[in-house]
Every structure is written in structure tokens, then in C-alpha cells.
Protein backbone atom coordinates (compact mmCIF):
# COMPACT_ATOMS: atom_id res chain seq x y z
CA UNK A 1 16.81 -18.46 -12.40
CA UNK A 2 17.97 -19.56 -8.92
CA UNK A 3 16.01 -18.64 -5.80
CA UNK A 4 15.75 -14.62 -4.67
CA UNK A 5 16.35 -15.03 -1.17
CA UNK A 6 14.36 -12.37 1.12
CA UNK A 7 15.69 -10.89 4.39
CA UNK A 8 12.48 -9.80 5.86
CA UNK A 9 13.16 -6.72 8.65
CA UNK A 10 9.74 -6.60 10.94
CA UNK A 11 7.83 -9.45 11.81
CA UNK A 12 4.58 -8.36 12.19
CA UNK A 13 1.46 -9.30 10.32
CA UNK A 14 2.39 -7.95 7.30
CA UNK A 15 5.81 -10.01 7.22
CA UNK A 16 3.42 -13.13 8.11
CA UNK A 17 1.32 -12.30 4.70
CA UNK A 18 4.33 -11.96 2.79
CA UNK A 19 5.59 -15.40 3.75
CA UNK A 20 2.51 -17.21 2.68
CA UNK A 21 2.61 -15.60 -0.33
CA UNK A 22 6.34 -16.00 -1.17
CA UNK A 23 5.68 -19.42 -0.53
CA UNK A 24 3.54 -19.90 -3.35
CA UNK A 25 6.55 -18.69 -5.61
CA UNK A 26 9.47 -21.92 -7.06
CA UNK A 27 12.21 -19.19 -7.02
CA UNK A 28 11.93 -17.08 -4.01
CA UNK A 29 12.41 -17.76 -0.20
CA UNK A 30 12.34 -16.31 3.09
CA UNK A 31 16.03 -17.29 4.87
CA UNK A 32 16.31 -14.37 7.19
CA UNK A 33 14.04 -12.40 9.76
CA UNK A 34 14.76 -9.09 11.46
CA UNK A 35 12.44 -8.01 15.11
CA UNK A 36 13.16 -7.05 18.68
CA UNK A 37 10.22 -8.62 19.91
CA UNK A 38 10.99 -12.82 19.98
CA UNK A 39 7.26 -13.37 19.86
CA UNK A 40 7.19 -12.12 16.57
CA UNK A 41 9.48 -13.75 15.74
CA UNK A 42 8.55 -17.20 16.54
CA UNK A 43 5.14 -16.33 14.93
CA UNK A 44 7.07 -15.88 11.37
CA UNK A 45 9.16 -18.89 12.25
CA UNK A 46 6.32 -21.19 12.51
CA UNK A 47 4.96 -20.54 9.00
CA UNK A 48 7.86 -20.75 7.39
CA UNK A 49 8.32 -24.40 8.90
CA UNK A 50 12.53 -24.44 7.40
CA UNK A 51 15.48 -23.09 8.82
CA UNK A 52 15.62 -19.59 9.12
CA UNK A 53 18.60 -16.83 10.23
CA UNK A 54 16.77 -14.32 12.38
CA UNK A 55 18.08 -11.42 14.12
CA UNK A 56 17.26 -9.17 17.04
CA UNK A 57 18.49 -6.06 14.86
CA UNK A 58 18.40 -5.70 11.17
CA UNK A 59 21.91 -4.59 11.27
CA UNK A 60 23.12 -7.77 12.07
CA UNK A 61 20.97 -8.99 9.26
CA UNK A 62 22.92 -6.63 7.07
CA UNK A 63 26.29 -7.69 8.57
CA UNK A 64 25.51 -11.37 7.38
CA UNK A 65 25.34 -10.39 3.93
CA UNK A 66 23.13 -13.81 2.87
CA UNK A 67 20.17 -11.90 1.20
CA UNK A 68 19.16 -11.01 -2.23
CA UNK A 69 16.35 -8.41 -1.24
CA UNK A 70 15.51 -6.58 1.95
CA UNK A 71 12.24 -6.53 2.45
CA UNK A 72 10.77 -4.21 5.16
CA UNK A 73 7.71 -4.29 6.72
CA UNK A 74 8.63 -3.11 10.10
CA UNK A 75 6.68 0.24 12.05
CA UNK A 76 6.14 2.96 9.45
CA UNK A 77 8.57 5.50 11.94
CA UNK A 78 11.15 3.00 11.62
CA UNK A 79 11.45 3.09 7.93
CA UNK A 80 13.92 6.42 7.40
CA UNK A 81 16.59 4.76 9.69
CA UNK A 82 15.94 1.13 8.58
CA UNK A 83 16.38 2.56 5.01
CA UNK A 84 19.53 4.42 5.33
CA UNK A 85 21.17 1.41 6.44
CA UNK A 86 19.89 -1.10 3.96
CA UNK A 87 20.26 1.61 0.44
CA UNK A 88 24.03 1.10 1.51
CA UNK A 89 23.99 -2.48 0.90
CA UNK A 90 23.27 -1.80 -2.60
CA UNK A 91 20.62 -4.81 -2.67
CA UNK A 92 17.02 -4.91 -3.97
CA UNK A 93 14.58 -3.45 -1.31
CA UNK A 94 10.78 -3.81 -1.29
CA UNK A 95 9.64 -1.57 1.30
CA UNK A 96 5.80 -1.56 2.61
CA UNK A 97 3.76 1.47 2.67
CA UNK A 98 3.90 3.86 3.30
CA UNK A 99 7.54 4.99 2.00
CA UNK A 100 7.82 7.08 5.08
CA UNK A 101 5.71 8.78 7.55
CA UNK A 102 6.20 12.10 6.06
CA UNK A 103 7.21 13.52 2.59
CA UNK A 104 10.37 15.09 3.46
CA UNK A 105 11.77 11.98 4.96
CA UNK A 106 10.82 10.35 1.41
CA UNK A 107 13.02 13.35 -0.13
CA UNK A 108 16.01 12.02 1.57
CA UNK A 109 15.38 8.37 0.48
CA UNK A 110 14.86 9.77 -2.87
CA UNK A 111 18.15 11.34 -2.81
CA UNK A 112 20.20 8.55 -0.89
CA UNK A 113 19.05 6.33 -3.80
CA UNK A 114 20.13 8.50 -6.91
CA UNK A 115 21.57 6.24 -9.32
CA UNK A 116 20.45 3.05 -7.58
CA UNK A 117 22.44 0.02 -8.82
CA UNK A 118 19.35 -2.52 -7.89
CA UNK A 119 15.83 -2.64 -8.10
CA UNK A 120 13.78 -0.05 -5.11
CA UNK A 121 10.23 -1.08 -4.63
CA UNK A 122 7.40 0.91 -2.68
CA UNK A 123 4.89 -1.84 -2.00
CA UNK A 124 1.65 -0.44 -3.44
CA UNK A 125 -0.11 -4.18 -3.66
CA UNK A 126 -3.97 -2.72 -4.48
CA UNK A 127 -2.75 -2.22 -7.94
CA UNK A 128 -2.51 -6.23 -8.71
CA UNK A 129 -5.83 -6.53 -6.85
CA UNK A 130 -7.21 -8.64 -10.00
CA UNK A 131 -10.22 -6.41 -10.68
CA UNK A 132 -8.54 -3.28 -10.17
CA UNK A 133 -5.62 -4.60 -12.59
CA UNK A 134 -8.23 -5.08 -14.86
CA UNK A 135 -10.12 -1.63 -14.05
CA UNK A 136 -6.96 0.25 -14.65
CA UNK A 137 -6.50 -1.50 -17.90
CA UNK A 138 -10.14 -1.15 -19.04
CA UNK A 139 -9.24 2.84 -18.61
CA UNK A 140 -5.84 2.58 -19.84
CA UNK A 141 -7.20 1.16 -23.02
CA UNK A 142 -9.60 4.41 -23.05
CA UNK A 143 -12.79 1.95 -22.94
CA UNK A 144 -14.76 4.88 -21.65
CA UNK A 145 -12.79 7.69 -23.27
CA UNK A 146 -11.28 10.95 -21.07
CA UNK A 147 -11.05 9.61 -17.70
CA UNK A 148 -12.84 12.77 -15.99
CA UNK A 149 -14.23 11.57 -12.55
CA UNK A 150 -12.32 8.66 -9.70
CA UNK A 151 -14.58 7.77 -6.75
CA UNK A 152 -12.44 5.07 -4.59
CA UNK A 153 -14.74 4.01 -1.64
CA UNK A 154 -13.06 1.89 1.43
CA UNK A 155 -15.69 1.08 4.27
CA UNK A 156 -13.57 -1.60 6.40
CA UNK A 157 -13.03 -2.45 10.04
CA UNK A 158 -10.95 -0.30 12.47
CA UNK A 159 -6.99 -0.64 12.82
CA UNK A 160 -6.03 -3.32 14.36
CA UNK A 161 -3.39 -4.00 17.53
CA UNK A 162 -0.14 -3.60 16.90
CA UNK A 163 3.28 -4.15 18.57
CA UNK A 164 3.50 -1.38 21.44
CA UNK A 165 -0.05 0.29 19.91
CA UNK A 166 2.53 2.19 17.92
CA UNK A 167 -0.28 2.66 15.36
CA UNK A 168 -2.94 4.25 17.78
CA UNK A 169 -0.83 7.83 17.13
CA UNK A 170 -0.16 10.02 14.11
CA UNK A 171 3.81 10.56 15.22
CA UNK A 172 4.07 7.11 14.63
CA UNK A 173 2.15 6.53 10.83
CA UNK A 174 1.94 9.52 9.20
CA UNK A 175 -1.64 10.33 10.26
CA UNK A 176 -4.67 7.47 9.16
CA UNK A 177 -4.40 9.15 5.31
CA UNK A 178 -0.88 8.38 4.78
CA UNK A 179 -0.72 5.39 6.24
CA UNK A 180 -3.82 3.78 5.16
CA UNK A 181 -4.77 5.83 2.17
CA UNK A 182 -1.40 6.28 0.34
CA UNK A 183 -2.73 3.57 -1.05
CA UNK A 184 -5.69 4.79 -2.98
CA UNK A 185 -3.90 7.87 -3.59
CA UNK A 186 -1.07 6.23 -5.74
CA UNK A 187 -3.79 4.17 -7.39
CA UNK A 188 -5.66 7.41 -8.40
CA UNK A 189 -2.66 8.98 -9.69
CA UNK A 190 -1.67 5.51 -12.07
CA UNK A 191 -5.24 5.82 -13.01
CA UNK A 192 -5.55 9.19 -13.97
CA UNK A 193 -2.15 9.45 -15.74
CA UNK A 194 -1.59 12.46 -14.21
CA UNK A 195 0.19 14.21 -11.00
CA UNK A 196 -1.72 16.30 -8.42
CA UNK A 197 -1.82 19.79 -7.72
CA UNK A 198 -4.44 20.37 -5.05
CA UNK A 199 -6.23 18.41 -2.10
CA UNK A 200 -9.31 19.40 0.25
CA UNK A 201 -10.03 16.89 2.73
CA UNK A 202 -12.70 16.86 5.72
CA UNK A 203 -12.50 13.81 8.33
CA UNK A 204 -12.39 13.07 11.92
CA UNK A 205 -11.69 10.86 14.64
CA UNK A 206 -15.57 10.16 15.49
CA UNK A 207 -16.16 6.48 16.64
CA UNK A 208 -13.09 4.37 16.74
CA UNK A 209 -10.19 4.29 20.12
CA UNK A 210 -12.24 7.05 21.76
CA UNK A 211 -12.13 5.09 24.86
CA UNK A 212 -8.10 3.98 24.46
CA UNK A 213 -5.16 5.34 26.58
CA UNK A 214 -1.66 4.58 25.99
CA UNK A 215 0.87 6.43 28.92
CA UNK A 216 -1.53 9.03 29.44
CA UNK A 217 -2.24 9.74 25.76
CA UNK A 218 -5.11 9.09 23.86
CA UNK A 219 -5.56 7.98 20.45
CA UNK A 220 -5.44 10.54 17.91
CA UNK A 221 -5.85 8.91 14.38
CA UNK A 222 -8.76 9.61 11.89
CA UNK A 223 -11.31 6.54 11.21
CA UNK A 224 -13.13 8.84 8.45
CA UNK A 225 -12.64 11.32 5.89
CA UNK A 226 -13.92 12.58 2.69
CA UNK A 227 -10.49 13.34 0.20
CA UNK A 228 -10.56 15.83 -3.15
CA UNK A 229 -7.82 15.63 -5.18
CA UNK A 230 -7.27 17.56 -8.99
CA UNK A 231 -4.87 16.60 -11.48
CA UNK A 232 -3.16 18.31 -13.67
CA UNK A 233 -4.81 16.96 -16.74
CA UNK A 234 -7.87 18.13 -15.30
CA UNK A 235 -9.27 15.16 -13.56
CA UNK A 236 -10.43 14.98 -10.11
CA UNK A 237 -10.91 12.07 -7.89
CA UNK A 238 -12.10 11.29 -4.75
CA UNK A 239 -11.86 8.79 -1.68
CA UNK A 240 -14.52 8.06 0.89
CA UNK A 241 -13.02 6.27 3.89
CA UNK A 242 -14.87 4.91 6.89
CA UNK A 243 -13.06 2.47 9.23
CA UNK A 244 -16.10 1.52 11.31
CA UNK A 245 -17.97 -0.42 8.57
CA UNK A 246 -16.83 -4.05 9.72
CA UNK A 247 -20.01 -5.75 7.73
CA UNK A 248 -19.37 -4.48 4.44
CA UNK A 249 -19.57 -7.15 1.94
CA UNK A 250 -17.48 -4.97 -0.41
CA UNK A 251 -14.64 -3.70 0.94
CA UNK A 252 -13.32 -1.02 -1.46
CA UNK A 253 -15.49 0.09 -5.00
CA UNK A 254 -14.34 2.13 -7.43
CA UNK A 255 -15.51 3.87 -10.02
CA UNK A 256 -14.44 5.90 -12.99
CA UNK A 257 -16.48 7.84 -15.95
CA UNK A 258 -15.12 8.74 -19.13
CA UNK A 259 -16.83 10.99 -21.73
CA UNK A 260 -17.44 7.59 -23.23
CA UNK A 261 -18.96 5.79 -20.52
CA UNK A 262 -18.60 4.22 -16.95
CA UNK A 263 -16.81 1.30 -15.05
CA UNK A 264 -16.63 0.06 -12.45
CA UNK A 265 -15.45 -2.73 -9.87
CA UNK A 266 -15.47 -4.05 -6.18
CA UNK A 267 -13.30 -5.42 -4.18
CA UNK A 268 -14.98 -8.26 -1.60
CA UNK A 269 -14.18 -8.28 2.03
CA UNK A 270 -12.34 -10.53 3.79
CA UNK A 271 -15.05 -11.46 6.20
CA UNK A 272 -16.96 -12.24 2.93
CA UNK A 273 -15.92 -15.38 1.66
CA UNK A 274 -15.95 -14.05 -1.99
CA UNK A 275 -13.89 -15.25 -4.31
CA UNK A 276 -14.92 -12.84 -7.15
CA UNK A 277 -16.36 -9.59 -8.18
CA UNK A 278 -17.97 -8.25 -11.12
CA UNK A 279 -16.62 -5.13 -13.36
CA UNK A 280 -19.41 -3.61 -15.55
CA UNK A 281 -18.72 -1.08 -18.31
CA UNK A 282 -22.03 1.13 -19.16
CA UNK A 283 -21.17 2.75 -22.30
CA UNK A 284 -23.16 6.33 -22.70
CA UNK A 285 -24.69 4.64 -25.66
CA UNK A 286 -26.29 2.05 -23.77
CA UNK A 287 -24.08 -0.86 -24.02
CA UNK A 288 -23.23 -3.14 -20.77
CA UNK A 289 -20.52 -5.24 -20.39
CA UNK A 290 -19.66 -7.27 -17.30
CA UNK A 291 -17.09 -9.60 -15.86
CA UNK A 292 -16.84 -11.49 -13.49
CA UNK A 293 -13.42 -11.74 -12.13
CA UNK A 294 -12.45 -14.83 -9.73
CA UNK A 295 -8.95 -14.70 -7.64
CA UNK A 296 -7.20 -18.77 -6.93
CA UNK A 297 -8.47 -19.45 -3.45
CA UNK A 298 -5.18 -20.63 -2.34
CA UNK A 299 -3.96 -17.11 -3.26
CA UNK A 300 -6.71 -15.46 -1.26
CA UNK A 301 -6.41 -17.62 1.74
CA UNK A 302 -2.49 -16.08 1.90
CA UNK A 303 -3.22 -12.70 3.00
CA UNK A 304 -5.74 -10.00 3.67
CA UNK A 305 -5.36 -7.83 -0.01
CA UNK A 306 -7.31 -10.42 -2.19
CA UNK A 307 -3.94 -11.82 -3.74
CA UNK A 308 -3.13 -8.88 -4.62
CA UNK A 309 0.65 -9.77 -2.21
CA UNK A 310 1.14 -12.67 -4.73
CA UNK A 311 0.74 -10.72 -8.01
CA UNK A 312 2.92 -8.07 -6.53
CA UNK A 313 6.01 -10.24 -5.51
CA UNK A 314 5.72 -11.91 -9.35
CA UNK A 315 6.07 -8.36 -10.54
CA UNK A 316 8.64 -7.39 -7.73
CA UNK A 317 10.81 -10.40 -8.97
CA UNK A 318 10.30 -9.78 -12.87
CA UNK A 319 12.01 -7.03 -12.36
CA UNK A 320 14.88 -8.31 -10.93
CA UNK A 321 15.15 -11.14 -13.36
CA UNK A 322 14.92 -8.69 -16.38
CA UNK A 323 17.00 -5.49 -14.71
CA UNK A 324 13.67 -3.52 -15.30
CA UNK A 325 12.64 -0.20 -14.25
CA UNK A 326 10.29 -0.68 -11.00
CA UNK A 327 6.49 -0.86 -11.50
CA UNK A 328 6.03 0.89 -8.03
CA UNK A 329 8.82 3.49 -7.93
CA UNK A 330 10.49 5.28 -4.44
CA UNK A 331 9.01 8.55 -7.01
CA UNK A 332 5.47 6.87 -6.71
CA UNK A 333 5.87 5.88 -2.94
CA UNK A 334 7.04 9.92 -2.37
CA UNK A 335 3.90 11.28 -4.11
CA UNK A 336 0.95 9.34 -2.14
CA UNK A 337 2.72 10.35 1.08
CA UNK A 338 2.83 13.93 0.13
CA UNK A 339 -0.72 13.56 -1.10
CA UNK A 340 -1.50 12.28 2.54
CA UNK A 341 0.24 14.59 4.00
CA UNK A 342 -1.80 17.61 2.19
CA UNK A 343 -5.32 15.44 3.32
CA UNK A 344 -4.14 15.58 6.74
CA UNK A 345 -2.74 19.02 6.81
CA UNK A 346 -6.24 20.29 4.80
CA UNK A 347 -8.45 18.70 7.91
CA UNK A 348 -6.36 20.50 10.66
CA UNK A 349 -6.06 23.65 8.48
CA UNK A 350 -9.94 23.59 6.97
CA UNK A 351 -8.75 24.44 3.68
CA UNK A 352 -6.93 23.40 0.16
CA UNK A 353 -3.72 22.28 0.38
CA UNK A 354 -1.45 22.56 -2.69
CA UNK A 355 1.06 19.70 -3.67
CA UNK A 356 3.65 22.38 -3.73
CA UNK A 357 2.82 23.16 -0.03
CA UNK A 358 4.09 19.83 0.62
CA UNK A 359 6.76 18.69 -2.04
CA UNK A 360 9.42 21.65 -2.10
């Protein structure tokens, strides 16, 4: 198979953790860049250490035509525009989350890419965490029979500086529960099986950028919630975030209980210098199981998601080499915004927000 070659629009930290990680891969490499700002630019530029096309504007990028994928990982507002341009190329696109910053935005990506000749990726990496892969397939495999109860928790530190503190404001990322939690909302949904149909939510902006100012505005994103969701199978989940837990040794836990039993997993922090985590399985009958499940070091040491970059870019390109249907769909990317969206919308509203609210 000869070398995918990735045109990378945004060079921010996210574009610098998908170079390290690309790196680690024989048949893929980084030969473009796409930013306004040169520092950014030159920050890429030094990891990559090889010759590189970059590009003030990502139309010139397009107007090159030397890429394979587009990869974007520029500010969440930027993605509708960035988007329209690139779908027209007809190339492979891995976008980061979250799809958009709001679902009706992902509605017209979703119908721009009807019939889409090449493979459109929404960048959901915390499924190919390691332990939650294994989580997922633990449940998947009904282990603990019915999945009936999710609990995702996420205690981390705050958001950190970006570009023109274009993340400090809600306009800008969706609000703190689509752009941080789309995540954990599209990993609920894989996990259940199932779609959503309702969402209460209770959170606030309590301790973190209360004593920011950007041009007269202040900061107005949440840094802790509590998030509901049912399913129509008749599961229900729920996340606990809290982004002013810096010394957390775990970073994210999860667990899920069956009529059959209980699992669950961890995933360490950064900050931690773990390697590993454990899953057990407690079976209602008394039996334990539990694994320990260790990431490659190298792998860790290339980004912030304990590897879970690298697994995603080995599925990312599978898919291209085989013609494949996407693991992470534009569908999948649409549906943890609009579950965002409802969380946010629930907190301002103080009630239950139905998907249909949202998705119309």
C-alpha cells in the first residue's frame, strides 16, 4: 500500500498530537499544513523534522491538490466553512470533534456528503482508548448480560489556552458539553446499542476563568455538570464532569451493569505516569475477573488520549485501504453534538430536553 499522505488544516495542539502519532505509522505522512498563525505553524514544522507544503489558507491547500486525506483539526467554529470546501474535493476527511458546534450545522454536512465517494471520519479517539476498547467489547460480548446502567466519570484539569482564547466562549465550541463531552456521549450511545430520546442535565460555570476577560467579555463555558441521558432500548447513562480536578490519578472511569453483572475500567491521567489500568468484571454470582491492560509507552508519550490517536489513525486508514464503511460516521459525529446540544439547552432551560427538540 503506498503512503496516505495527510493535509493537516489547523495547527494547533491537536494537529501536533496527530503528527507524533502518524509518525509511528510505515504508510502514512504528514506533507501539508494549513494555519494563519506562522507560530503554529513552525511549531508543527519542527516535529515533523522533513519537508513540508504549508499554507496560510486551507484553500490554497486544496488548490495544490497533493493530499490523500484532509485532516482538520482547526477551531471547532471553523469547521462548517472548512468542510464545505474540502467535501468538494471528494477526498478522505478525518475531522476532530466535535463535527460542528451545533447540530444543524452537522445537518448540512450530513447532506453535502450524501453519497460520499471517499471515506468521512468524525474523530471520536476515546473509543480505541485500550481499556475502553476492551470495556465495550466485554459488553458487546454480553459478559454481564442487558446493559441497563452507563456511569462515565471525567475529573480532569481546566481548558487550556488556545489561539485567540477562542475556546473561553460557547459561540465559539458549542458550549463545554459539546465540545468536550461529545465525546462520552458517542461512546455511551456505541455502548448501549441504542439512540437517545431524552437528556436532563444540571452544571455550571463555578470555579474555572471566573477571573478572565477577553474584549470586555467574560468567560462563559461550563467546568461541571451532571448529564442524564435514556435510550431507546431502555438504558440510561450518565456523565459526571468536573474540570477542576487536576490531581486525579484516574482521569475518566466508567462503569456499566448488566443483569448479569458489573465492569468496569479507568483511564490514568496524564500527569500520572501510568502505563496501565485494570478492568474487573464482578459477576452477580460472585465471580471476579480482572485485567490489567498496559498501552506501548512510545504510543502514550505521542499524545494526551492514552494512544488512543494511534489506534484511531490504524482504523482511519483500514478503511481506506479496504473501501470500508467508517467506524466513526458524520451520522455518529451529528448525534453527540445534538446530544450536547440538549445538555446545554436542559441547564439554561432547567428541564428535559428531547432528542427531537434538537434533531428535526
Amino acid at each position: 500500500m503506498k503512503k496516505i499522505k495527510y493535509g493537516i488544516i489547523g495547527a494547533g495542539s491537536m494537529a501536533r498530537e496527530h503528527i507524533l502519532n502518524i509518525s509511528l505509522i510505515d504508510n502514512a505522512e504528514v506533507v501539508a499544513l494549513s494555519d494563519p498563525h506562522e507560530d503554529s505553524l513552525n511549531q508543527c514544522k519542527e516535529i515533523l523534522k522533513t519537508n513540508v507544503s504549508c499554507f496560510k489558507r486551507h484553500q490554497e491547500m486544496i488548490k495544490e491538490n497533493i493530499v490523500d486525506v484532509y485532516l482538520i483539526s482547526s477551531p471547532n467554529f471553523t469547521h462548517i466553512d472548512i468542510l464545505k470546501d474540502v467535501i468538494k474535493t471528494k477526498k478522505h476527511i478525518l475531522v476532530e470533534k466535535p463535527l460542528c458546534t451545533n447540530t444543524k450545522d452537522c445537518l448540512e454536512i450530513k447532506k453535502l456528503t450524501k453519497d460520499y465517494p471517499s471515506v468521512f471520519w468524525t474523530a471520536m479517539e476515546y473509543r480505541y482508548m485500550p481499556p475502553v476498547s476492551k470495556f465495550i467489547k466485554e459488553i458487546h460480548n454480553n459478559t454481564i448480560g442487558d446493559l441497563k446502567i452507563l456511569t462515565i466519570r471525567e475529573h480532569r484539569f481546566p481548558f487550556l489556552k488556545k489561539i485567540n482564547d477562542w475556546n473561553r466562549f460557547e459561540k465559539n465550541t458549542g458550549g463545554t458539553l459539546v465540545e468536550k463531552c461529545c465525546h462520552f456521549f458517542d461512546l455511551m450511545r456505541l455502548i448501549v446499542g441504542s439512540n437517545p430520546i431524552s437528556v436532563y442535565a444540571s452544571g455550571g460555570q463555578d470555579v474555572n476563568h471566573l477571573d478572565e476577560e477577553y474584549n470586555g467579555k467574560k468567560p462563559d463555558i461550563i467546568d461541571n455538570a451532571y448529564v442524564i441521558i435514556n435510550f431507546e432500548n431502555g438504558a440510561r447513562s450518565m456523565l459526571e464532569l468536573c474540570m477542576f480536578a487536576e490531581n486525579s490519578d484516574m482521569q475518566e472511569e466508567l462503569v456499566a451493569i448488566g443483569h448479569k453483572g458489573k465492569i468496569e475500567t479507568s483511564v490514568p491521567s496524564n500527569d500520572s505516569g501510568k502505563i496501565s489500568s485494570n478492568l474487573r468484571i464482578g459477576m452477580r454470582d460472585g465471580k471476579t475477573k480482572i485485567e490489567n491492560i498496559e498501552v506501548d509507552k512510545k504510543i502514550i508519550e505521542a499524545g494526551h488520549h492514552h494512544g488512543s490517536t494511534y489506534y484511531e489513525h490504524l482504523a482511519f486508514l483500514n478503511a481506506i485501504k479496504n473501501n470500508s464503511v467508517p467506524e466513526v460516521s458524520l451520522s455518529d459525529g451529528l448525534i453527540a453534538v445534538a446530544v450536547g446540544e440538549a445538555a446545554e439547552k436542559s441547564i439554561k432551560l432547567g428541564r428535559l430536553i428531547n432528542i427531537e427538540e434538537i434533531i428535526n
